[in-house]
Protein backbone atom coordinates (compact mmCIF):
# COMPACT_ATOMS: atom_id res chain seq x y z
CA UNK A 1 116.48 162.14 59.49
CA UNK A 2 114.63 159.93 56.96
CA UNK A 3 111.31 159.97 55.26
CA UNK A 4 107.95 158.17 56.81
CA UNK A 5 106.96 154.82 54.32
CA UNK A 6 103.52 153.57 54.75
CA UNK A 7 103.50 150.72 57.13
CA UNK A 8 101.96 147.09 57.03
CA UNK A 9 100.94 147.29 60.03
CA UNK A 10 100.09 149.69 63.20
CA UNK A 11 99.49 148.60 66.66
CA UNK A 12 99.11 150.92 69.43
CA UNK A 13 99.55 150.36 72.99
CA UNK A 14 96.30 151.07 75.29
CA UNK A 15 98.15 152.22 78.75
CA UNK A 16 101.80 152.65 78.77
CA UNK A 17 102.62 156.17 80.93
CA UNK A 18 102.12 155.78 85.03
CA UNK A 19 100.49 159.35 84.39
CA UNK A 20 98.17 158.40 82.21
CA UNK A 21 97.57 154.88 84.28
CA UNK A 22 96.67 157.04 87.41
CA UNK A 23 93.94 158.75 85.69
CA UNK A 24 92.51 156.06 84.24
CA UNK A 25 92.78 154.17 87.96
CA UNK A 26 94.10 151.05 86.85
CA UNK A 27 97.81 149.89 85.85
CA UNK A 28 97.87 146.58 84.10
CA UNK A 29 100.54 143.89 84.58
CA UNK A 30 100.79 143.23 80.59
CA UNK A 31 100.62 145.40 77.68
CA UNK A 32 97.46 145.64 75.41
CA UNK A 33 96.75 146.61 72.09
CA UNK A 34 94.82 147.57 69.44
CA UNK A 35 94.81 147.57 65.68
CA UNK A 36 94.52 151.08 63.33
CA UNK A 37 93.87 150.68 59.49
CA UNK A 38 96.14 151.80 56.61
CA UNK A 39 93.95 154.47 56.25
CA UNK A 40 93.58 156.00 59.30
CA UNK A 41 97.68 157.54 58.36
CA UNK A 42 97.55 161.14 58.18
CA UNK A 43 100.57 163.83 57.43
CA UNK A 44 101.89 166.91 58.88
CA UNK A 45 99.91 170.04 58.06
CA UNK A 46 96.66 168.01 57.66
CA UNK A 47 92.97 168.29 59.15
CA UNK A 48 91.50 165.79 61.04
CA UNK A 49 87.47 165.73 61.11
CA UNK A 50 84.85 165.17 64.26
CA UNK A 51 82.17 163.31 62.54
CA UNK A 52 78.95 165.39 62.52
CA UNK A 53 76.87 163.96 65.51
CA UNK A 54 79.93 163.61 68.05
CA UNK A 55 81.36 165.64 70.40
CA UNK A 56 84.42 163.84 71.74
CA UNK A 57 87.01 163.82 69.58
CA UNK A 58 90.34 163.35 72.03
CA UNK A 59 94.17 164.11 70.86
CA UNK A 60 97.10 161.99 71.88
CA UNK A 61 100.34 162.92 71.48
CA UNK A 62 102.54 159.21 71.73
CA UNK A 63 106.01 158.76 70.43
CA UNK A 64 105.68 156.13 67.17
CA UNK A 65 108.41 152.94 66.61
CA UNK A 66 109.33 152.12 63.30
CA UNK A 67 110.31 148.73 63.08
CA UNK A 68 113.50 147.97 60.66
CA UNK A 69 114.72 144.48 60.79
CA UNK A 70 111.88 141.97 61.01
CA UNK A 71 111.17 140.57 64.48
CA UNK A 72 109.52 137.18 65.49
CA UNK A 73 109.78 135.73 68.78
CA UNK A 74 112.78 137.91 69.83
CA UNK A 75 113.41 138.68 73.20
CA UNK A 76 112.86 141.93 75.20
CA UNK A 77 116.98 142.12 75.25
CA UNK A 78 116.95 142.34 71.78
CA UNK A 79 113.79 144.32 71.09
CA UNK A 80 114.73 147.65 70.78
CA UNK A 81 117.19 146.65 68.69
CA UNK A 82 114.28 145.69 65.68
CA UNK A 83 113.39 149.47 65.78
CA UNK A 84 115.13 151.35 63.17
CA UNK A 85 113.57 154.62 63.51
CA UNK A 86 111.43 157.11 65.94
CA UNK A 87 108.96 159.61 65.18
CA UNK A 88 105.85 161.48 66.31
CA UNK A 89 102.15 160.51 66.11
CA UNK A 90 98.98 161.47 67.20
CA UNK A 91 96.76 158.86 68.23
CA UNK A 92 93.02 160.53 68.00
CA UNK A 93 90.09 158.67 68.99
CA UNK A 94 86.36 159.50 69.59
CA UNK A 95 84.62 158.84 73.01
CA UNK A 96 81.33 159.15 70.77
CA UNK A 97 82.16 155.53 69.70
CA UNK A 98 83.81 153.96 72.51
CA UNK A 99 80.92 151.85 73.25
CA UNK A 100 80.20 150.49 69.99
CA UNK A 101 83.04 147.96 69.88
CA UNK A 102 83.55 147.06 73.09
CA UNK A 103 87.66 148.17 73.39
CA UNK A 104 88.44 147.55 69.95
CA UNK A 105 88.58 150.59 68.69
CA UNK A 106 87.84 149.97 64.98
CA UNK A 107 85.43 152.76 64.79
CA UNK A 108 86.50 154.90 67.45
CA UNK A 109 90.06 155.04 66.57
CA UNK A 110 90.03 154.26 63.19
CA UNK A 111 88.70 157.19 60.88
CA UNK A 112 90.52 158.66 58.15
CA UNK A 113 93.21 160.67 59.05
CA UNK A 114 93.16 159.73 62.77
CA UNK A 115 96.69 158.87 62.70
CA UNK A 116 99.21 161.19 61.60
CA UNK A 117 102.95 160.38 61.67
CA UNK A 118 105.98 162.85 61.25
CA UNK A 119 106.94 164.93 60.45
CA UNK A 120 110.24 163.22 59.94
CA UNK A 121 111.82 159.91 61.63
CA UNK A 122 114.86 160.26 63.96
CA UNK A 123 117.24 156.62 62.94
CA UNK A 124 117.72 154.80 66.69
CA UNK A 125 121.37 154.49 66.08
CA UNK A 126 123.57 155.57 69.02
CA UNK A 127 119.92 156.61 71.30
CA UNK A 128 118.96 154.43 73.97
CA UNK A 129 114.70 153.01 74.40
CA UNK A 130 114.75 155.45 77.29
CA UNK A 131 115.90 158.42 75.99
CA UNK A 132 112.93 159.89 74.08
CA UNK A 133 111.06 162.56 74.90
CA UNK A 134 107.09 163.52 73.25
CA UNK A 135 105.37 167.03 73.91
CA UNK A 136 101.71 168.11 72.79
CA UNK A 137 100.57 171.50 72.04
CA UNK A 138 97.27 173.00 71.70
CA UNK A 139 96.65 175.86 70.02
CA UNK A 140 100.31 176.83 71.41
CA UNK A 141 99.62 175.41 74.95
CA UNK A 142 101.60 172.87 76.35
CA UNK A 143 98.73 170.06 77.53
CA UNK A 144 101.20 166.89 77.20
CA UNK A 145 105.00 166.18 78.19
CA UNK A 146 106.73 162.53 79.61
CA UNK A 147 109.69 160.58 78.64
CA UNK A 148 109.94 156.65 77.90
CA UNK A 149 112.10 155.97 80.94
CA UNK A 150 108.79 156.12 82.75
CA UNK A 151 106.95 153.48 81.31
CA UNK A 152 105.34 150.83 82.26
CA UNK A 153 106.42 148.72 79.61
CA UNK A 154 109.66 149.56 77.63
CA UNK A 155 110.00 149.67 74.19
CA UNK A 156 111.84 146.26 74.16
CA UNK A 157 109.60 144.62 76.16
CA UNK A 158 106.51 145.71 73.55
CA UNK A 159 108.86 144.54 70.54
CA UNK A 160 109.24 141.12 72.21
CA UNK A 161 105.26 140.75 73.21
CA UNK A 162 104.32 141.20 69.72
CA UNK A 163 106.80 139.32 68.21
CA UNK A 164 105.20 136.28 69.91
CA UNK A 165 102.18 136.63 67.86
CA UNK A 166 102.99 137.81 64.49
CA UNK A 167 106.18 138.88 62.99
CA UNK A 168 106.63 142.36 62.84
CA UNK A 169 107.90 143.66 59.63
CA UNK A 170 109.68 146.39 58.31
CA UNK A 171 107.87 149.83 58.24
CA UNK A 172 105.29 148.53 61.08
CA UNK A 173 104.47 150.95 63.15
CA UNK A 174 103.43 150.88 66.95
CA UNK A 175 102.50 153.48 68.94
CA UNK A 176 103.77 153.30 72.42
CA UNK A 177 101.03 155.28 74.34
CA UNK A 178 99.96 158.81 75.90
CA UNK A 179 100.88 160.26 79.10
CA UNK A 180 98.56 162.21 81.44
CA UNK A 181 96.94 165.36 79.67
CA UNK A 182 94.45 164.33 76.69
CA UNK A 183 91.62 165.81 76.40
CA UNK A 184 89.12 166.95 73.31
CA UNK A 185 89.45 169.16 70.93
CA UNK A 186 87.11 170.92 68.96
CA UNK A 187 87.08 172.14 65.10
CA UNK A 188 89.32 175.02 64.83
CA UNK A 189 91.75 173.80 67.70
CA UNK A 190 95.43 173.25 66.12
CA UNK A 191 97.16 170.38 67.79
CA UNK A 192 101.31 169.28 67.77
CA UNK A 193 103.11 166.56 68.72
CA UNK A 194 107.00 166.74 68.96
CA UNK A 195 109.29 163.84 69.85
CA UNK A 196 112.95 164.01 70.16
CA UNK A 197 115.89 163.25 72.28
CA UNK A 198 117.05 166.07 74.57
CA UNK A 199 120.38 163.98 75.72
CA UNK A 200 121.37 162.90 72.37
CA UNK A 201 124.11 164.58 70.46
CA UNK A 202 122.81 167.01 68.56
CA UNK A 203 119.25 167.02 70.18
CA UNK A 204 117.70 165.26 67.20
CA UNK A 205 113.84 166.02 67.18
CA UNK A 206 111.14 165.24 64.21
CA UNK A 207 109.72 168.73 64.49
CA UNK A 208 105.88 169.32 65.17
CA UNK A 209 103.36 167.27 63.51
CA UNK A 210 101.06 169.46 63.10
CA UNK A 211 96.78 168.57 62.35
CA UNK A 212 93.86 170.99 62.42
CA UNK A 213 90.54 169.77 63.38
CA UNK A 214 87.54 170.58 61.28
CA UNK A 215 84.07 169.97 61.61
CA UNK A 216 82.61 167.19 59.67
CA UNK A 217 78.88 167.55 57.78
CA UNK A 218 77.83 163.37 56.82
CA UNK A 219 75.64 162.34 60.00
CA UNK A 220 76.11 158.30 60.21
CA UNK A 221 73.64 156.31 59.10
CA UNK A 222 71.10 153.94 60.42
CA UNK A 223 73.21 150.81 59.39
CA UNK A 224 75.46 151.17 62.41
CA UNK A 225 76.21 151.96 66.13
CA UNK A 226 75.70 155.71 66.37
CA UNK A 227 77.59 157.74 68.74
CA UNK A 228 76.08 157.70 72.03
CA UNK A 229 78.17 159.86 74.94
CA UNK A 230 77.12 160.10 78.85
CA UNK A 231 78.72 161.89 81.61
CA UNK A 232 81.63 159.64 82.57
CA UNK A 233 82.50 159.44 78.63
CA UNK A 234 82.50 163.15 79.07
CA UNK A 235 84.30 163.40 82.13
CA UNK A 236 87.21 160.62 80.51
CA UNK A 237 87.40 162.23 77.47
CA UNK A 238 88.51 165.89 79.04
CA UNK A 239 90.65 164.57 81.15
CA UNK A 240 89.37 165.30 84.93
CA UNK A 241 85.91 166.86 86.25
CA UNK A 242 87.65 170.18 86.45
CA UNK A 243 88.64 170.03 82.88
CA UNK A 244 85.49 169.42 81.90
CA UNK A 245 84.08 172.34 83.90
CA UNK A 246 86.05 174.80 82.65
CA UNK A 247 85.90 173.64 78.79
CA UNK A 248 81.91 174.14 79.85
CA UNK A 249 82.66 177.50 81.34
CA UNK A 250 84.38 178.44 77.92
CA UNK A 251 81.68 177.04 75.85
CA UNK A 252 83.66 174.08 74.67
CA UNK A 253 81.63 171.41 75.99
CA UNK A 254 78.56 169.87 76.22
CA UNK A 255 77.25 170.21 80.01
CA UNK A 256 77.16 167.11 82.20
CA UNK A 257 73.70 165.43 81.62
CA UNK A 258 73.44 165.17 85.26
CA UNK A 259 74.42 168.98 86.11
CA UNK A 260 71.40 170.19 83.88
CA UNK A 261 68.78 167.98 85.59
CA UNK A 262 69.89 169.78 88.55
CA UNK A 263 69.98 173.54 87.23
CA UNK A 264 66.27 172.61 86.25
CA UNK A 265 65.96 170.84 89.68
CA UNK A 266 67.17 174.08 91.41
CA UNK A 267 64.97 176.43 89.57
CA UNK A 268 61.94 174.40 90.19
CA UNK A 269 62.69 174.34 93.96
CA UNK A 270 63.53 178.25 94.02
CA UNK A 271 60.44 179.18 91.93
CA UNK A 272 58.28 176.95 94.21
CA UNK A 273 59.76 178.35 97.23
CA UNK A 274 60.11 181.63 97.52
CA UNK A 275 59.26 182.01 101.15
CA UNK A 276 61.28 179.17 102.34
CA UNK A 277 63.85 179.31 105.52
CA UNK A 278 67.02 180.35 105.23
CA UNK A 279 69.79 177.21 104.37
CA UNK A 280 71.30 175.92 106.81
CA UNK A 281 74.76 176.99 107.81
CA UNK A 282 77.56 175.15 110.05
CA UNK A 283 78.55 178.01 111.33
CA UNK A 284 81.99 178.29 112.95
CA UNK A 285 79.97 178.55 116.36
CA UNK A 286 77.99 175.73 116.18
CA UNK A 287 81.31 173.67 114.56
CA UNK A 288 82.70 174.43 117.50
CA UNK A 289 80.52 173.44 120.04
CA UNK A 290 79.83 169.86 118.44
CA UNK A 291 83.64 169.56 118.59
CA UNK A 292 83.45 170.04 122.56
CA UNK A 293 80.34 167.41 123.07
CA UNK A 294 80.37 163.54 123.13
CA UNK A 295 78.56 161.48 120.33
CA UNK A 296 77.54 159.43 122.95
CA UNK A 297 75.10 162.67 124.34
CA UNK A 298 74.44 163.93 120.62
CA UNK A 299 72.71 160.53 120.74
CA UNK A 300 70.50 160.82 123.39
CA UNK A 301 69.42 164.19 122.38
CA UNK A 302 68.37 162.96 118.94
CA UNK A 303 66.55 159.40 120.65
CA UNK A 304 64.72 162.37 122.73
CA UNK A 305 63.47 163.27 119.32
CA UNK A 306 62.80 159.82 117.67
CA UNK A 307 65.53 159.23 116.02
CA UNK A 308 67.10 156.29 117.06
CA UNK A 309 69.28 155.01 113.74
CA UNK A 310 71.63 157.78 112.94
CA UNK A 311 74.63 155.89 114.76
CA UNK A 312 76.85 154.92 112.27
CA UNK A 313 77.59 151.11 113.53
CA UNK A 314 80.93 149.36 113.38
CA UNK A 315 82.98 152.36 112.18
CA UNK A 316 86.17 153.80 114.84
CA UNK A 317 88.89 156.49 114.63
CA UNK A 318 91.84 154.91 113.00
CA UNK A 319 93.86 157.14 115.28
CA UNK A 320 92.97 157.24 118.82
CA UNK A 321 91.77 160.38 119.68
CA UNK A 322 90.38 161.73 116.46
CA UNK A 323 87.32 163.47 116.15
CA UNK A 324 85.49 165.19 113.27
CA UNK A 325 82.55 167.75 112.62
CA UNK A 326 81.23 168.35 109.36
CA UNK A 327 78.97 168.96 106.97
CA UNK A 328 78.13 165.59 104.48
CA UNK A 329 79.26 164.54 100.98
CA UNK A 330 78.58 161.14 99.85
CA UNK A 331 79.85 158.13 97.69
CA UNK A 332 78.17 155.14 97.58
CA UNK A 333 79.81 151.67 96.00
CA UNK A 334 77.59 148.86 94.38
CA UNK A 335 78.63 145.01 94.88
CA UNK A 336 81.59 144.19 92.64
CA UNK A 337 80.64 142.76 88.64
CA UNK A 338 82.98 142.40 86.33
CA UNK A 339 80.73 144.26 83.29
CA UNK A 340 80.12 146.86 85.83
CA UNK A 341 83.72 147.69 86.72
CA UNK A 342 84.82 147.86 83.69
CA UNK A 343 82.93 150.86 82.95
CA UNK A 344 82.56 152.80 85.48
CA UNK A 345 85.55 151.40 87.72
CA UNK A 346 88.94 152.88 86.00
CA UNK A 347 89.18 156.22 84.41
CA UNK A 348 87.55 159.34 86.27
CA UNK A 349 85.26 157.33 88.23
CA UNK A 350 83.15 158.14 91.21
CA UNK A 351 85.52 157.57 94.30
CA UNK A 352 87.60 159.76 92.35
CA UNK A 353 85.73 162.40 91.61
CA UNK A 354 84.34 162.12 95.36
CA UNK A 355 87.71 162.77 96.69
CA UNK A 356 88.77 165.62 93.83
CA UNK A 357 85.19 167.38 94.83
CA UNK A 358 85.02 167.66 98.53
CA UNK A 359 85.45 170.50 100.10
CA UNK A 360 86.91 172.12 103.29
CA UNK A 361 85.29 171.49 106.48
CA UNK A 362 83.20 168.52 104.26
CA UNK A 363 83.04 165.26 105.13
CA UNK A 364 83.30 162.07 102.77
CA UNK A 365 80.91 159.29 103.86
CA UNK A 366 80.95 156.27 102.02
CA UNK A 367 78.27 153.98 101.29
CA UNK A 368 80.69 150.02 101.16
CA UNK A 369 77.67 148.36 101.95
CA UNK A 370 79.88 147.21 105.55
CA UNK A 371 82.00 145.11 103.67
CA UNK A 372 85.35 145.34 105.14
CA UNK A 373 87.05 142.74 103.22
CA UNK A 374 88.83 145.09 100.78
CA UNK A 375 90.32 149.33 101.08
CA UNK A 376 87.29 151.66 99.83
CA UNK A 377 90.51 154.73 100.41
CA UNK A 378 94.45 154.49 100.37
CA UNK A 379 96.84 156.69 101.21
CA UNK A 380 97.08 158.91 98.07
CA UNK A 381 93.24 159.70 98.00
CA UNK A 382 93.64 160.31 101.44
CA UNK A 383 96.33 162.82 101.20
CA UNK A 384 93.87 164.58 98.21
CA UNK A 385 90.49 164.78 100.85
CA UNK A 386 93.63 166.57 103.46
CA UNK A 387 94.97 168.57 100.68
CA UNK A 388 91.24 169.76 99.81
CA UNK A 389 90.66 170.55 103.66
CA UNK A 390 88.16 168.23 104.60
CA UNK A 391 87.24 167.81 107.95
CA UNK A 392 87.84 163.87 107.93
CA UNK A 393 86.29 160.69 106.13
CA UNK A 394 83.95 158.01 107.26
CA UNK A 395 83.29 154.50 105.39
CA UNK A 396 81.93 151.51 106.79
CA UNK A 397 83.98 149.53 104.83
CA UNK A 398 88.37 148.85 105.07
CA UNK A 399 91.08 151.15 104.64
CA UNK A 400 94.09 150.29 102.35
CA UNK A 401 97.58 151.59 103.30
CA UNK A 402 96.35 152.12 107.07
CA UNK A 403 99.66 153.08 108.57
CA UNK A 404 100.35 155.93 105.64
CA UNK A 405 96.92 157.11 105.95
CA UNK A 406 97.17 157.07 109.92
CA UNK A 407 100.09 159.49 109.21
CA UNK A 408 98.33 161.62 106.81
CA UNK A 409 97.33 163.22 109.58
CA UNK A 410 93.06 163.44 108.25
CA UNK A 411 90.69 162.33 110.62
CA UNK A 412 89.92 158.41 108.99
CA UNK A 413 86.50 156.59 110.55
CA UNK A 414 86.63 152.73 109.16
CA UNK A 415 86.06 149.07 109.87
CA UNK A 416 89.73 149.10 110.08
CA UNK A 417 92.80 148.21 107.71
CA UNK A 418 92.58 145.85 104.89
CA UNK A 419 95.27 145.37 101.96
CA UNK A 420 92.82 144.13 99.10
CA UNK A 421 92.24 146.79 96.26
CA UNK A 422 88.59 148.43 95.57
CA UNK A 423 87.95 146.06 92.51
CA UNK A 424 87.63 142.71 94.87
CA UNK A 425 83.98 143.46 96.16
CA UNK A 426 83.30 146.86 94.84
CA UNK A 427 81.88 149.73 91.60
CA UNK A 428 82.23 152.94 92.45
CA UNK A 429 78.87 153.99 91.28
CA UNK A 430 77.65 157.63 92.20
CA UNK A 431 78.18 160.80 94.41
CA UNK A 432 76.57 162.98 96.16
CA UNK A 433 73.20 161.26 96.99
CA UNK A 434 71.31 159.72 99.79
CA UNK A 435 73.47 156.51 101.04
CA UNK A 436 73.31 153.92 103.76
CA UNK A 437 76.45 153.97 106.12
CA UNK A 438 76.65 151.43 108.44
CA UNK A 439 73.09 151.71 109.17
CA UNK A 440 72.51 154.63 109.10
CA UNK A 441 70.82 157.40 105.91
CA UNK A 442 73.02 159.52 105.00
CA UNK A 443 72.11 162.76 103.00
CA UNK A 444 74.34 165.44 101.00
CA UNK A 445 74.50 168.29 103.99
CA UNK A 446 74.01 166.18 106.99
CA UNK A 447 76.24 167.10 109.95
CA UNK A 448 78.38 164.17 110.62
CA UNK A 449 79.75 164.25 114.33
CA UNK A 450 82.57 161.81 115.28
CA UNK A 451 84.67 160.61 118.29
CA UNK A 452 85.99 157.61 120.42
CA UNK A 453 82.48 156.23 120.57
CA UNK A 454 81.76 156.66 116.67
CA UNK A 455 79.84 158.57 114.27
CA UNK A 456 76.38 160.20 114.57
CA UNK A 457 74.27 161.94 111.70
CA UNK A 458 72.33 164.72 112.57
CA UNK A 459 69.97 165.97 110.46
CA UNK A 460 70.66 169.86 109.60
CA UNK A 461 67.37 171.36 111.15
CA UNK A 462 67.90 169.89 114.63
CA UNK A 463 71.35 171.10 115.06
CA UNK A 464 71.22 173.80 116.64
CA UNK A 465 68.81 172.31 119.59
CA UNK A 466 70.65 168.94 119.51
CA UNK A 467 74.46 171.02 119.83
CA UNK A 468 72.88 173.44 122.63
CA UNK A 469 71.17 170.41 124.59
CA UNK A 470 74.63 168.40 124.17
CA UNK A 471 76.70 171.15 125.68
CA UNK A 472 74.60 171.69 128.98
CA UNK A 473 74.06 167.67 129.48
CA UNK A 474 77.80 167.54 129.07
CA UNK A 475 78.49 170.43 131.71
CA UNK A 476 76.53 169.05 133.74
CA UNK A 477 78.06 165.50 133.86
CA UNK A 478 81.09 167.17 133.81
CA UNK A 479 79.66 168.56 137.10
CA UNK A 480 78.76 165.25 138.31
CA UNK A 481 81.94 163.56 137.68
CA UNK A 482 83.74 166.56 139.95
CA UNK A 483 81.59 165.35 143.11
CA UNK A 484 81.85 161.75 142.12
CA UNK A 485 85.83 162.82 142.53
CA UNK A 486 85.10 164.16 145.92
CA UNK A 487 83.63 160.81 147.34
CA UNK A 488 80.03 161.46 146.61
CA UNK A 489 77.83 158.13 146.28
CA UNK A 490 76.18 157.87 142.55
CA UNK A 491 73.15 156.86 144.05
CA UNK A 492 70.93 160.53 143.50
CA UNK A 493 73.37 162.13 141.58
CA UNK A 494 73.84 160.01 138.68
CA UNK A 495 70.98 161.10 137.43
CA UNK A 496 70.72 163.99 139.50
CA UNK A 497 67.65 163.72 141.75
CA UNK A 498 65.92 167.15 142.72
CA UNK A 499 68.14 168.60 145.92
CA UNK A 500 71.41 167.75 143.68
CA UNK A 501 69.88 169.59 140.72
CA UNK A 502 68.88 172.29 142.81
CA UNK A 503 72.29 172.84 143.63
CA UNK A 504 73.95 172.30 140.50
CA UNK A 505 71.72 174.89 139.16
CA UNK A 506 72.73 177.36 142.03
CA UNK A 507 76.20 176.49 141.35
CA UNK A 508 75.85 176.80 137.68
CA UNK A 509 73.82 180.27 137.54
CA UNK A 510 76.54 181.72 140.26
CA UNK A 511 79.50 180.98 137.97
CA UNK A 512 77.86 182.27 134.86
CA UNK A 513 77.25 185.73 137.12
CA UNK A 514 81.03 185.98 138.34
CA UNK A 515 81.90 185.38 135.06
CA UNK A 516 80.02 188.12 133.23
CA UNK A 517 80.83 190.78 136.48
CA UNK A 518 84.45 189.58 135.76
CA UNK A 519 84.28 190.65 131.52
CA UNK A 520 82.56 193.49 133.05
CA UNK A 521 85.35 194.58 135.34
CA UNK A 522 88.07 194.01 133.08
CA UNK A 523 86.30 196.46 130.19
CA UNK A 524 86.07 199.44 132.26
């Protein structure tokens, strides 16, 4: 093992680990980086402060190269042969400062102590670039643990990029990246970082680095960007929705702007309505018998009533013979900008958090404005909506990976398949609010009906009288059809004119009475 010099130089890696790629939603083709000042170094056993006035202060665990002989323009063969040593670091960062420098990190990455190294450095000698493994603890959790024969860009290969720039000297430091599992941490939260190399002889390791967070007490000035968070900072910086939840639930976080506009949203409503109708429920019954009806007569019960654009237009069953019933979620995309996507289309964004929130027996409708020339849902979000139990999705837009997805087995409504990735016309943008879906206005809670024919919105308080009118019109064509069968003409039976209705009523009302003598009979 050998001591930790200070270095000329440290460069960090932005995304290295697939984990860590898929929650961000976006895997580059080419390393990036970032600079961290001199001063940023921290050691074992030290404190790390969140800056009074923030809130997201973030951990990384990321296993550190050390470079040894001095490397310019080498080649990623020879890279990992310029590293001379390995150790641990933690890579901390604050989401409070994110935007002020536009990805460059100086202030958000670059605080005092905001990089400690160590504890010791394990020599490379006799280890191989893929052999290394880095672990994060917090407060004696484990929240972090990947090896570097995952990544997306070996150790070599990073060696060699930066070697065409500048020459890396002896002592520079890089640090390689984080897998999946940052999150925040808050003062009093004790956070370690081990790296070491399982298969080596001798299982050398550089023990935990070890850094205690404490609360800072200097607000920034006025002379400066100040930090400035909003929810999808918030929802980054813990990691997932459901991270951030429960770090809410445990009074660890700051609530989601948008969740208390809501709370006081709700309480206005409920204060204000005290005598209102019960909520509408999909019950199990009424699923049911929208399952056994045709869209096609769900639509002329609802043009009965006026409503004549709740057809969702251009959409079809990816697999033949799907259908779906269920209750409404939402997503909606915005037309693609480059500004635009790069803030709100990686990370946790909105598709994501669409298809990590909806629920069983839910539907996802999405809003792609019926542009069908790129996948608004692949196979692996797919698979999440099944795993989740929803009842199907619907977009007006393409689906990516159409085959996989057809095999998922989930009930898919789209413009059909198209290989393009969400980025070439779309930003996710938001969930859960009123959308347009091929035509048609979508809200939260909507029943969405779908079959051979399409998709059909229904709005929740004519359910009940649209599913009831549905089922007879159907039993009764289903009627019609039988004596069509037996050689009838169609000419006063299709629509029935008063002698066939007459009959089909008689016939009707007599098989309803056998069959309730018949339940009779068998319960004695």
């Amino acid at each position: 093992m050998t001591a930790i010099s200070k270095p000329g130089k440290i460069i960090a890696v932005h995304l290295n680990y697939p984990s860590r790629a898929a929650q961000r939603g976006r895997t580059p083709a080419q390393p990036s980086y970032f600079l961290k000042p001199q001063s940023s170094l921290g050691d074992t056993g030290g404190t790390v402060e969140r800056p009074a006035g923030t809130e997201l202060l973030a951990f990384e665990g990321e296993i550190a190269l050390i470079i040894g002989e001095p490397a310019r323009r080498v080649s990623p063969a020879d890279g990992w042969s310029h590293v001379a040593a390995v150790t641990a670091a933690n890579d901390f960062g604050l989401y409070d400062l994110r935007a002020a420098d536009k990805g460059s990190n100086v202030r958000s990455k670059g605080g005092d102590g905001f990089t400690p190294l160590g504890p010791v450095a394990i020599p490379t000698e006799g280890i191989g670039q893929g052999d290394w493994r880095v672990r994060t603890w917090v407060n004696g959790e484990l929240v972090q643990e990947d090896t570097s024969d995952t990544l997306l860009f070996d150790f070599g290969r990073l060696v060699a990029d930066l070697s065409q720039h500048f020459t890396l000297e002896t002592g520079d430091v890089i640090l390689t990246g984080t897998p999946a599992g940052s999150s925040v941490v808050v003062p009093g939260d004790v956070v370690e970082v081990e790296v070491d190399a399982p298969r080596a002889p001798g299982a050398p390791t550089t023990g935990r680095l070890v850094t205690t967070v404490a609360q800072g007490e200097v607000a920034f000035g006025d002379y400066g960007s100040k930090p400035a968070v909003d929810d999808l900072q918030r929802v980054e910086a813990w990691g997932s929705e459901a991270a951030h939840a429960a770090a809410v639930a445990a009074a660890r976080a700051t609530p989601l702007d948008a969740d208390a506009a809501a709370d006081a949203d709700d309480a206005a409503a409920a204060e204000a309505t005290d005598a209102a109708e019960p909520a509408f429920e999909l019950t199990d019954a009424l699923r049911a018998q929208l399952s056994s009806v045709a869209v096609a007569t769900l639509s002329v019960a609802l043009r009965k009533r006026g409503y004549h654009d709740v057809f969702i237009e251009g959409v079809f069953a990816n697999h033949p013979g799907d259908r779906v019933v269920g209750r409404a979620r939402t997503l909606r995309f915005i037309p693609a900008r480059p500004d635009l996507f790069a803030v709100h289309g990686g990370g946790y964004n909105a598709q994501k958090r669409a298809f990590d929130s909806v629920g069983a027996g839910e539907v996802l409708v999405v809003d792609a404005r019926g542009e069908r020339g790129t996948g608004t849902v692949g196979d692996v979000l797919a698979l999440r909506a099944k795993v989740r139990g929803a009842a199907g999705i619907v977009t007006d837009g393409g689906v990516r990976d159409f085959d996989a997805v057809a095999e998922i087995g989930i009930p898919v409504f789209s413009q059909g398949p198209h290989p393009s990735v969400l980025g070439r016309r779309h930003v996710p943008w938001e969930t859960d609010v009123t959308i347009a879906c091929g035509g048609a206005a979508v809200q939260p809670g909507d029943v969405i009906v779908g079959d051979g024919d399409g998709v059909i919105v229904i709005p929740p308080h004519l359910v009940a009288e649209v599913a009831a009118e549905a089922a007879e019109q159907d039993a009764a064509d289903a009627w019609v059809a039988e004596r069509v069968a037996e050689g009838e003409p169609v000419d006063g039976l299709f629509p029935m004119d008063r002698a066939w209705r007459a009959r089909y009523e008689r016939e009707r009302d007599a098989a309803a009475s056998g069959a309730v003598e018949g339940r009779a009979e068998e319960s004695r």
